[in-house]
C-alpha atoms as a PDB file:
ATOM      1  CA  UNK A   1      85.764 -57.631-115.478  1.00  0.00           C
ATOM      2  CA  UNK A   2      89.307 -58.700-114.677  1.00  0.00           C
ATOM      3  CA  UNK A   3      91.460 -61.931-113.826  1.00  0.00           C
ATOM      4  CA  UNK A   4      93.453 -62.040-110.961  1.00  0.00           C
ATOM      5  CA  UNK A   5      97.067 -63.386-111.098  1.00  0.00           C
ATOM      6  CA  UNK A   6      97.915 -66.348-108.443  1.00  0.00           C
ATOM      7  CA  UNK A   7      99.602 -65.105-105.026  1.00  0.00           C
ATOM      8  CA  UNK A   8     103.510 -65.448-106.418  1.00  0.00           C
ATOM      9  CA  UNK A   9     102.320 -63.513-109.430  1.00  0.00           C
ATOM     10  CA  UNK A  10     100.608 -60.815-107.111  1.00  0.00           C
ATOM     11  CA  UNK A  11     103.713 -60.160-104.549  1.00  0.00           C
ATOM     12  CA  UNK A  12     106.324 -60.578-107.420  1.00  0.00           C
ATOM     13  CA  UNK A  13     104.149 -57.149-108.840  1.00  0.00           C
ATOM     14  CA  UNK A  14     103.680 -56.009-105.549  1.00  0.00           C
ATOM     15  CA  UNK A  15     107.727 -55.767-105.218  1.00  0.00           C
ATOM     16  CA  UNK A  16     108.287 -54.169-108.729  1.00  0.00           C
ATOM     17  CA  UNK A  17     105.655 -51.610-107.839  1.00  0.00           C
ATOM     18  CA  UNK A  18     107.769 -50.878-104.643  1.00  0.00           C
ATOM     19  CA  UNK A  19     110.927 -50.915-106.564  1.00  0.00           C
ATOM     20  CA  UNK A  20     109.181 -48.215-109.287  1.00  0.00           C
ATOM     21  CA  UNK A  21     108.230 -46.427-106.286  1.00  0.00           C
ATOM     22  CA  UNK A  22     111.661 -46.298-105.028  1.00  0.00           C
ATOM     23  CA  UNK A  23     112.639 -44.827-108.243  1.00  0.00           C
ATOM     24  CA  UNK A  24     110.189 -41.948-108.788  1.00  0.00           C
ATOM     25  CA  UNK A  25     108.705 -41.928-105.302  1.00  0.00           C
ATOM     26  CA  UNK A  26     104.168 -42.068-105.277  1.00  0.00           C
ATOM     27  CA  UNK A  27     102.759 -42.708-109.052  1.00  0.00           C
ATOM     28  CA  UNK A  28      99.506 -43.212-110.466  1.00  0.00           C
ATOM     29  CA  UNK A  29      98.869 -46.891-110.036  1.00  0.00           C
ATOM     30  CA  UNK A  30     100.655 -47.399-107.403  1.00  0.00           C
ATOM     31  CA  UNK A  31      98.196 -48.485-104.733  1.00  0.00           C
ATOM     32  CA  UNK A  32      96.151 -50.855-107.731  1.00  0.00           C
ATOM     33  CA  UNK A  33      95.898 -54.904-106.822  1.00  0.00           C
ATOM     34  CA  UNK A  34      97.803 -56.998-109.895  1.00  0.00           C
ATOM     35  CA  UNK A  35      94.716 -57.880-112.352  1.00  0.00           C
ATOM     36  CA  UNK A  36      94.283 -58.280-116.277  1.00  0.00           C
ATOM     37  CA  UNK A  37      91.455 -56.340-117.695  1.00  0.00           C
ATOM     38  CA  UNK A  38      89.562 -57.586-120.064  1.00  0.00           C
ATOM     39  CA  UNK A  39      86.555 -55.584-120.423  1.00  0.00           C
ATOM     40  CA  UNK A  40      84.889 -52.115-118.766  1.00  0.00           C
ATOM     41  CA  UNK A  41      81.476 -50.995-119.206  1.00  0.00           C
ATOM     42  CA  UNK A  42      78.842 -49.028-117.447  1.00  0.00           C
ATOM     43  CA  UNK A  43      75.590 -50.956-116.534  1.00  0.00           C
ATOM     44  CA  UNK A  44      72.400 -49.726-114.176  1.00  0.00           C
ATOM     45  CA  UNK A  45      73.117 -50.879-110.693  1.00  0.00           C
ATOM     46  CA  UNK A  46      69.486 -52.132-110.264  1.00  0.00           C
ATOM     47  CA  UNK A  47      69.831 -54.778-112.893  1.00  0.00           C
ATOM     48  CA  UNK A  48      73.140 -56.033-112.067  1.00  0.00           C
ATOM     49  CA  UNK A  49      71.611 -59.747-111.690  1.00  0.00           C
ATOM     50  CA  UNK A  50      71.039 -59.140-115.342  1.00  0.00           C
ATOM     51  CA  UNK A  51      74.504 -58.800-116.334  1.00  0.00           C
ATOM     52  CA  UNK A  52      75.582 -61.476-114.625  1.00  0.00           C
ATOM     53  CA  UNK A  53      73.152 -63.999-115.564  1.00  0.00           C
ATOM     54  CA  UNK A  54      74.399 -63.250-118.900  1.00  0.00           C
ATOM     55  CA  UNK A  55      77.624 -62.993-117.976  1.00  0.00           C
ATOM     56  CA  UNK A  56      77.468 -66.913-116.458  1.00  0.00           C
ATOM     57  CA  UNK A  57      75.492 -68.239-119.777  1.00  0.00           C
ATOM     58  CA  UNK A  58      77.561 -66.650-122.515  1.00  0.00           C
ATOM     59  CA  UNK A  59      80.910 -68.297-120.574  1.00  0.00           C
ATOM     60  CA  UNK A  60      79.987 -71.373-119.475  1.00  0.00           C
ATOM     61  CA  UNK A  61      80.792 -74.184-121.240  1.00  0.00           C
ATOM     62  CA  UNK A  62      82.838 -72.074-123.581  1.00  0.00           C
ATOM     63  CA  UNK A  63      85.951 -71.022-121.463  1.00  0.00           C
ATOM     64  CA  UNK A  64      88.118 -73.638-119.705  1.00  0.00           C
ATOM     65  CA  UNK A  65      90.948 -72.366-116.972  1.00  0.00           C
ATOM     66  CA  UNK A  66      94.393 -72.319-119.074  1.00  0.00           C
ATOM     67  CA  UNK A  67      97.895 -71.743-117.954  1.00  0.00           C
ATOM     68  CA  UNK A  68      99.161 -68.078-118.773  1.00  0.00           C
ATOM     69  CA  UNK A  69     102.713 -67.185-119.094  1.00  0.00           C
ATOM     70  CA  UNK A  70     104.013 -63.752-118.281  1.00  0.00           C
ATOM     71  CA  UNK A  71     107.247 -62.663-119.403  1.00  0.00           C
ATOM     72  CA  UNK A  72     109.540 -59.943-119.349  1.00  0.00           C
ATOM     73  CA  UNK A  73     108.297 -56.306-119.070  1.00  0.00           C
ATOM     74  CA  UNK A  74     106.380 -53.944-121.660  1.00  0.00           C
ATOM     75  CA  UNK A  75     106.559 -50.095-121.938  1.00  0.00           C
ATOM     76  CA  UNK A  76     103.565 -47.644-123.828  1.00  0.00           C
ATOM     77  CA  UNK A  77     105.905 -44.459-123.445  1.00  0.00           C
ATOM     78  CA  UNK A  78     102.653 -43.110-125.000  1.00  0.00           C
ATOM     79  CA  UNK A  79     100.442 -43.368-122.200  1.00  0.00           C
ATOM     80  CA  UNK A  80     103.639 -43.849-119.654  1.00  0.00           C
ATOM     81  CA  UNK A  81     102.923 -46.986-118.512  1.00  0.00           C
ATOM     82  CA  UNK A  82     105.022 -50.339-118.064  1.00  0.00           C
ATOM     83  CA  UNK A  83     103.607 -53.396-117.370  1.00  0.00           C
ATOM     84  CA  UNK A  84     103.737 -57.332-118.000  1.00  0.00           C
ATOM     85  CA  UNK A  85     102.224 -59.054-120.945  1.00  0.00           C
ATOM     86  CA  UNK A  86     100.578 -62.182-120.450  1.00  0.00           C
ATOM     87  CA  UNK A  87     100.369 -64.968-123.383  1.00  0.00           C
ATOM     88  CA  UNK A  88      98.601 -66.509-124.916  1.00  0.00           C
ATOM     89  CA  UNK A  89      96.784 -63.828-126.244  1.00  0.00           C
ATOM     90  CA  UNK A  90      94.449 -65.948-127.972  1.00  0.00           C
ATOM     91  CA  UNK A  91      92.928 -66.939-124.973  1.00  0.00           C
ATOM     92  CA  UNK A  92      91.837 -63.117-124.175  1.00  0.00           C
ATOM     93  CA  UNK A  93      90.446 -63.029-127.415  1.00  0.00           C
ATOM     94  CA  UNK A  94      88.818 -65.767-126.697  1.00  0.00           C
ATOM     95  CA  UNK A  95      87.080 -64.777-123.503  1.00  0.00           C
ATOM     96  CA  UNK A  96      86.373 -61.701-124.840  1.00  0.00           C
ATOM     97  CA  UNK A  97      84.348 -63.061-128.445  1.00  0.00           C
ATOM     98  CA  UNK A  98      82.441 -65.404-125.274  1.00  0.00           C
ATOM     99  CA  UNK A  99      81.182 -62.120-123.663  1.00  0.00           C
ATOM    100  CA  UNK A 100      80.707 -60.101-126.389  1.00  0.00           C
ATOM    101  CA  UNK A 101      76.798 -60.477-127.389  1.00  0.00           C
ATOM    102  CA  UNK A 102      76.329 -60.708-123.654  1.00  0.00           C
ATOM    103  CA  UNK A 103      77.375 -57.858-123.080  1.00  0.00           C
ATOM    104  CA  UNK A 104      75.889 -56.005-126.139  1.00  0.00           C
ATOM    105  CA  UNK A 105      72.541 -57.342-125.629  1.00  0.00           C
ATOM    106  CA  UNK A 106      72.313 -56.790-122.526  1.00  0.00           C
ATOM    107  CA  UNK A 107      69.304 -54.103-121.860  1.00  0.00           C
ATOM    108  CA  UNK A 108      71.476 -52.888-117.849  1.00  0.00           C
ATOM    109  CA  UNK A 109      74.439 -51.981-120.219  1.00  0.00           C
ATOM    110  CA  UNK A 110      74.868 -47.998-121.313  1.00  0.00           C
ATOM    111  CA  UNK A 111      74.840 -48.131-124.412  1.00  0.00           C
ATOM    112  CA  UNK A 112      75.593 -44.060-124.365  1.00  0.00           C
ATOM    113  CA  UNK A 113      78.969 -45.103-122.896  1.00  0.00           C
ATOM    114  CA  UNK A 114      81.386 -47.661-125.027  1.00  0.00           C
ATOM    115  CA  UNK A 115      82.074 -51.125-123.942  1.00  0.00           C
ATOM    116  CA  UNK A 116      85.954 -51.005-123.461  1.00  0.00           C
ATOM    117  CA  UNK A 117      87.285 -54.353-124.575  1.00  0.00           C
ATOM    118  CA  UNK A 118      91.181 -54.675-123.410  1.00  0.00           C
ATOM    119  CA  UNK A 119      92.856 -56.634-126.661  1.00  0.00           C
ATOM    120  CA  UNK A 120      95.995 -55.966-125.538  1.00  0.00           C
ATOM    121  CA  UNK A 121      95.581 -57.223-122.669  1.00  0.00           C
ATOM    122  CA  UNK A 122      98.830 -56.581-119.549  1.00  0.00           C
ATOM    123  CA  UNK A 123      99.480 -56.589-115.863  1.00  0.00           C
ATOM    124  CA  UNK A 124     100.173 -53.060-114.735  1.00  0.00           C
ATOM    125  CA  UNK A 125     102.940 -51.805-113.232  1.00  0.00           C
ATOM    126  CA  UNK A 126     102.502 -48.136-113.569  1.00  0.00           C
ATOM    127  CA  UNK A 127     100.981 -45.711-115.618  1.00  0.00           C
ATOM    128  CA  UNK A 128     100.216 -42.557-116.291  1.00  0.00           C
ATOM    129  CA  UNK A 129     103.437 -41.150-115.226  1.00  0.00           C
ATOM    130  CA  UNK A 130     104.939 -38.037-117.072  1.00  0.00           C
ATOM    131  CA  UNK A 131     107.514 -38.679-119.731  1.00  0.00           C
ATOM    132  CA  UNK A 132     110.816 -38.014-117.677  1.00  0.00           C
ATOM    133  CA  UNK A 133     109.482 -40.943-115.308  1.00  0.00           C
ATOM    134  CA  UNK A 134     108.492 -43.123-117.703  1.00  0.00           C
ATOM    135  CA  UNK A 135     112.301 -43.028-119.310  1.00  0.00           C
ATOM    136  CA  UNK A 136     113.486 -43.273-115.823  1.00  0.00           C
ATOM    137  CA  UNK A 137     111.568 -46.335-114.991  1.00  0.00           C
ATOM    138  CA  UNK A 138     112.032 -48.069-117.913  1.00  0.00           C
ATOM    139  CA  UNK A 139     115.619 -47.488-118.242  1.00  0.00           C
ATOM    140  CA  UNK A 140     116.118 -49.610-115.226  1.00  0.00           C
ATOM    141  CA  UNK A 141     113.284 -51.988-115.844  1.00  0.00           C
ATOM    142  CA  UNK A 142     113.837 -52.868-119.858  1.00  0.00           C
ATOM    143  CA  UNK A 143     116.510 -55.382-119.171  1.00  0.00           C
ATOM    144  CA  UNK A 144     114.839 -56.962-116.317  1.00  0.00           C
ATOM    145  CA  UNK A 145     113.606 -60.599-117.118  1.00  0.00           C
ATOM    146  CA  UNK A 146     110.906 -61.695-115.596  1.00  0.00           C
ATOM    147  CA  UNK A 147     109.104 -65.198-116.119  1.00  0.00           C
ATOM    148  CA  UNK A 148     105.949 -66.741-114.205  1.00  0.00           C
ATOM    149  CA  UNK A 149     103.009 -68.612-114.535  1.00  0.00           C
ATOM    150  CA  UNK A 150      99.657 -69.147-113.190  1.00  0.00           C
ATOM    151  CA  UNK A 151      96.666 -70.844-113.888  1.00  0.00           C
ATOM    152  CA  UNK A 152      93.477 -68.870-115.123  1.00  0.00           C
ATOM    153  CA  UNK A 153      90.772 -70.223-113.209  1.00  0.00           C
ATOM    154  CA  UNK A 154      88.212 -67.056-112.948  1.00  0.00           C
ATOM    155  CA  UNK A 155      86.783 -63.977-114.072  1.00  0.00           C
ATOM    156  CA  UNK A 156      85.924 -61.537-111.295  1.00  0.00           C
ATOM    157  CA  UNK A 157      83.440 -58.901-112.317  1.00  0.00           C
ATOM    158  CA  UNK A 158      83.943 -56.062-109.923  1.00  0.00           C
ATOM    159  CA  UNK A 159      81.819 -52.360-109.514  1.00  0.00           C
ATOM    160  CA  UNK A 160      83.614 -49.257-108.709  1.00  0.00           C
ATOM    161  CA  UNK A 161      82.127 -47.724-105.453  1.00  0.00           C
ATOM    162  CA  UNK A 162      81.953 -43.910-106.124  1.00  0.00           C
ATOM    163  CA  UNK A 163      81.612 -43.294-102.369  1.00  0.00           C
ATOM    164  CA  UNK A 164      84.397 -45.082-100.905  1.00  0.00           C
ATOM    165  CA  UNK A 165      86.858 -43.214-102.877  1.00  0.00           C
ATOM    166  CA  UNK A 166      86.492 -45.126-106.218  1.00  0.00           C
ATOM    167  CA  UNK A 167      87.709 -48.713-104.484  1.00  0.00           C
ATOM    168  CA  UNK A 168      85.890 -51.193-106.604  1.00  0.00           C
ATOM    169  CA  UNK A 169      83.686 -54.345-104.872  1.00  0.00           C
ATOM    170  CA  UNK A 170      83.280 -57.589-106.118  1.00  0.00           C
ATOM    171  CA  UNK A 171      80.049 -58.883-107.130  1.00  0.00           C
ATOM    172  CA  UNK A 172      80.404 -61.822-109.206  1.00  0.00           C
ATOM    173  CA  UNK A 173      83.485 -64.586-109.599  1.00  0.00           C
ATOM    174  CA  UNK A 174      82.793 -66.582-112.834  1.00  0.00           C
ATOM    175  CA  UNK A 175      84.704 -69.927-112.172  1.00  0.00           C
ATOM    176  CA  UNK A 176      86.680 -71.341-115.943  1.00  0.00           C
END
Protein backbone atom coordinates (compact mmCIF):
# COMPACT_ATOMS: atom_id res chain seq x y z
CA UNK A 1 0.00 0.00 0.00
CA UNK A 2 1.47 3.37 -0.92
CA UNK A 3 0.43 7.16 -1.47
CA UNK A 4 1.23 8.82 -4.44
CA UNK A 5 2.69 12.39 -4.40
CA UNK A 6 0.69 15.11 -6.65
CA UNK A 7 2.17 15.65 -10.34
CA UNK A 8 4.76 18.72 -9.23
CA UNK A 9 5.85 16.42 -6.44
CA UNK A 10 6.29 13.43 -8.98
CA UNK A 11 8.43 15.38 -11.85
CA UNK A 12 10.34 17.48 -9.17
CA UNK A 13 11.59 13.51 -8.09
CA UNK A 14 11.58 12.52 -11.46
CA UNK A 15 14.41 15.36 -12.14
CA UNK A 16 16.51 14.56 -8.96
CA UNK A 17 16.46 10.93 -9.99
CA UNK A 18 17.89 12.12 -13.42
CA UNK A 19 20.29 14.40 -11.77
CA UNK A 20 21.52 11.19 -9.33
CA UNK A 21 21.69 9.40 -12.48
CA UNK A 22 23.88 11.90 -14.01
CA UNK A 23 26.12 11.51 -11.13
CA UNK A 24 26.66 7.74 -10.81
CA UNK A 25 25.12 6.76 -14.13
CA UNK A 26 21.97 3.51 -13.77
CA UNK A 27 21.17 2.75 -9.85
CA UNK A 28 18.86 0.63 -8.12
CA UNK A 29 15.69 2.66 -7.96
CA UNK A 30 16.10 4.42 -10.63
CA UNK A 31 13.24 3.44 -12.91
CA UNK A 32 10.63 3.41 -9.45
CA UNK A 33 7.38 5.98 -9.74
CA UNK A 34 7.63 8.68 -6.56
CA UNK A 35 5.31 6.90 -3.76
CA UNK A 36 5.36 6.70 0.20
CA UNK A 37 5.10 3.25 1.55
CA UNK A 38 3.31 2.60 4.21
CA UNK A 39 2.81 -0.98 4.52
CA UNK A 40 3.94 -4.49 2.52
CA UNK A 41 2.54 -7.78 3.06
CA UNK A 42 1.92 -10.98 1.26
CA UNK A 43 -1.80 -12.05 0.89
CA UNK A 44 -3.42 -15.14 -1.36
CA UNK A 45 -4.34 -13.70 -4.68
CA UNK A 46 -7.75 -15.52 -4.63
CA UNK A 47 -9.01 -13.59 -1.69
CA UNK A 48 -7.84 -10.27 -2.59
CA UNK A 49 -11.62 -8.88 -2.30
CA UNK A 50 -10.98 -9.85 1.26
CA UNK A 51 -8.25 -7.56 1.91
CA UNK A 52 -9.74 -4.90 0.53
CA UNK A 53 -13.05 -5.03 2.01
CA UNK A 54 -11.14 -4.74 5.09
CA UNK A 55 -8.94 -2.50 3.89
CA UNK A 56 -12.13 0.08 2.97
CA UNK A 57 -13.88 -0.61 6.59
CA UNK A 58 -10.91 -0.26 8.90
CA UNK A 59 -10.17 3.40 6.95
CA UNK A 60 -13.20 4.83 6.38
CA UNK A 61 -14.41 7.25 8.47
CA UNK A 62 -11.14 7.25 10.31
CA UNK A 63 -8.63 8.92 7.82
CA UNK A 64 -9.36 12.35 6.29
CA UNK A 65 -6.98 13.69 3.18
CA UNK A 66 -4.30 16.12 4.97
CA UNK A 67 -1.72 18.36 3.51
CA UNK A 68 1.92 16.80 3.68
CA UNK A 69 5.00 18.81 3.59
CA UNK A 70 8.23 17.49 2.19
CA UNK A 71 11.36 19.10 2.88
CA UNK A 72 14.86 18.97 2.25
CA UNK A 73 16.62 15.61 1.55
CA UNK A 74 17.47 12.50 3.92
CA UNK A 75 20.42 10.03 3.62
CA UNK A 76 20.50 6.10 5.37
CA UNK A 77 24.31 5.70 4.35
CA UNK A 78 23.36 2.33 5.95
CA UNK A 79 21.25 0.98 3.40
CA UNK A 80 22.63 3.76 0.71
CA UNK A 81 19.69 5.39 0.09
CA UNK A 82 18.60 9.21 -0.04
CA UNK A 83 15.32 10.25 -0.17
CA UNK A 84 12.65 12.97 1.01
CA UNK A 85 10.86 12.90 4.28
CA UNK A 86 7.41 13.81 4.38
CA UNK A 87 5.72 15.42 7.69
CA UNK A 88 3.67 15.09 9.56
CA UNK A 89 4.61 11.90 10.63
CA UNK A 90 1.78 11.53 12.83
CA UNK A 91 -0.43 11.19 10.13
CA UNK A 92 1.48 7.84 8.88
CA UNK A 93 1.13 6.63 12.18
CA UNK A 94 -2.06 7.30 11.99
CA UNK A 95 -3.02 5.47 8.84
CA UNK A 96 -1.05 2.83 9.77
CA UNK A 97 -2.81 2.11 13.69
CA UNK A 98 -6.29 2.40 11.05
CA UNK A 99 -5.01 -0.68 9.09
CA UNK A 100 -3.43 -2.49 11.52
CA UNK A 101 -6.16 -5.16 12.88
CA UNK A 102 -7.24 -5.21 9.26
CA UNK A 103 -4.56 -6.34 8.20
CA UNK A 104 -3.73 -8.80 11.07
CA UNK A 105 -7.02 -10.35 11.03
CA UNK A 106 -7.27 -10.77 7.91
CA UNK A 107 -7.44 -14.78 7.10
CA UNK A 108 -5.75 -13.84 2.80
CA UNK A 109 -2.73 -12.35 4.77
CA UNK A 110 0.63 -14.76 5.24
CA UNK A 111 1.01 -14.81 8.32
CA UNK A 112 4.46 -16.99 7.62
CA UNK A 113 5.73 -13.74 6.05
CA UNK A 114 5.83 -10.31 8.33
CA UNK A 115 3.60 -7.43 7.71
CA UNK A 116 6.21 -4.63 6.90
CA UNK A 117 4.85 -1.43 8.38
CA UNK A 118 7.04 1.71 6.96
CA UNK A 119 7.26 4.14 10.32
CA UNK A 120 9.67 6.05 8.86
CA UNK A 121 8.02 6.70 6.25
CA UNK A 122 10.16 8.79 2.82
CA UNK A 123 10.00 9.41 -0.87
CA UNK A 124 12.84 7.59 -2.54
CA UNK A 125 15.37 8.85 -4.43
CA UNK A 126 17.79 6.04 -4.59
CA UNK A 127 18.86 3.21 -2.79
CA UNK A 128 20.74 0.49 -2.52
CA UNK A 129 23.75 1.97 -4.04
CA UNK A 130 27.30 0.91 -2.78
CA UNK A 131 28.99 3.14 -0.27
CA UNK A 132 31.35 5.21 -2.66
CA UNK A 133 27.96 6.29 -4.47
CA UNK A 134 26.10 6.93 -1.71
CA UNK A 135 28.97 9.62 -0.45
CA UNK A 136 29.03 10.79 -3.94
CA UNK A 137 25.39 11.47 -4.17
CA UNK A 138 24.91 12.87 -1.08
CA UNK A 139 27.79 15.11 -1.12
CA UNK A 140 26.10 17.03 -3.83
CA UNK A 141 22.58 16.51 -2.65
CA UNK A 142 22.95 17.36 1.39
CA UNK A 143 22.81 21.05 0.86
CA UNK A 144 20.09 20.99 -1.59
CA UNK A 145 16.75 22.50 -0.18
CA UNK A 146 13.90 21.30 -1.31
CA UNK A 147 10.24 22.30 -0.14
CA UNK A 148 6.70 21.09 -1.56
CA UNK A 149 3.43 20.16 -0.73
CA UNK A 150 0.58 18.10 -1.71
CA UNK A 151 -2.54 17.01 -0.54
CA UNK A 152 -3.05 13.28 0.65
CA UNK A 153 -6.14 12.26 -0.82
CA UNK A 154 -5.60 8.25 -1.33
CA UNK A 155 -4.15 5.08 -0.55
CA UNK A 156 -3.40 2.91 -3.58
CA UNK A 157 -2.98 -0.74 -2.75
CA UNK A 158 -0.97 -2.19 -5.56
CA UNK A 159 0.23 -6.23 -6.33
CA UNK A 160 3.55 -6.96 -7.71
CA UNK A 161 3.14 -8.97 -11.03
CA UNK A 162 5.90 -11.69 -10.90
CA UNK A 163 5.52 -12.21 -14.66
CA UNK A 164 5.85 -8.90 -16.07
CA UNK A 165 9.17 -8.41 -14.59
CA UNK A 166 8.07 -7.52 -10.99
CA UNK A 167 6.01 -4.14 -12.28
CA UNK A 168 3.33 -3.90 -9.69
CA UNK A 169 -0.71 -3.34 -10.77
CA UNK A 170 -3.13 -1.50 -9.04
CA UNK A 171 -6.07 -3.06 -7.60
CA UNK A 172 -7.63 -0.90 -5.15
CA UNK A 173 -7.51 3.23 -4.61
CA UNK A 174 -8.91 3.93 -1.08
CA UNK A 175 -10.16 7.62 -1.40
CA UNK A 176 -9.26 9.89 2.36
Amino acid sequence: MVMNPDEKVSNDVTYAKKKLAEIIGNYPGKQSRPHISIVSFFANPLFEESVIEGLRGSLKGRIRSSFIWLQDYGCMHSAGSVYIQPKPLSYFTTIIKAIYPALKLCSAIDKKRKLHFYYEPHITIAKGMNKKNTDKVWEVFKDKKYESKFIADALILLRKDAENEGNYKVVAEFKL
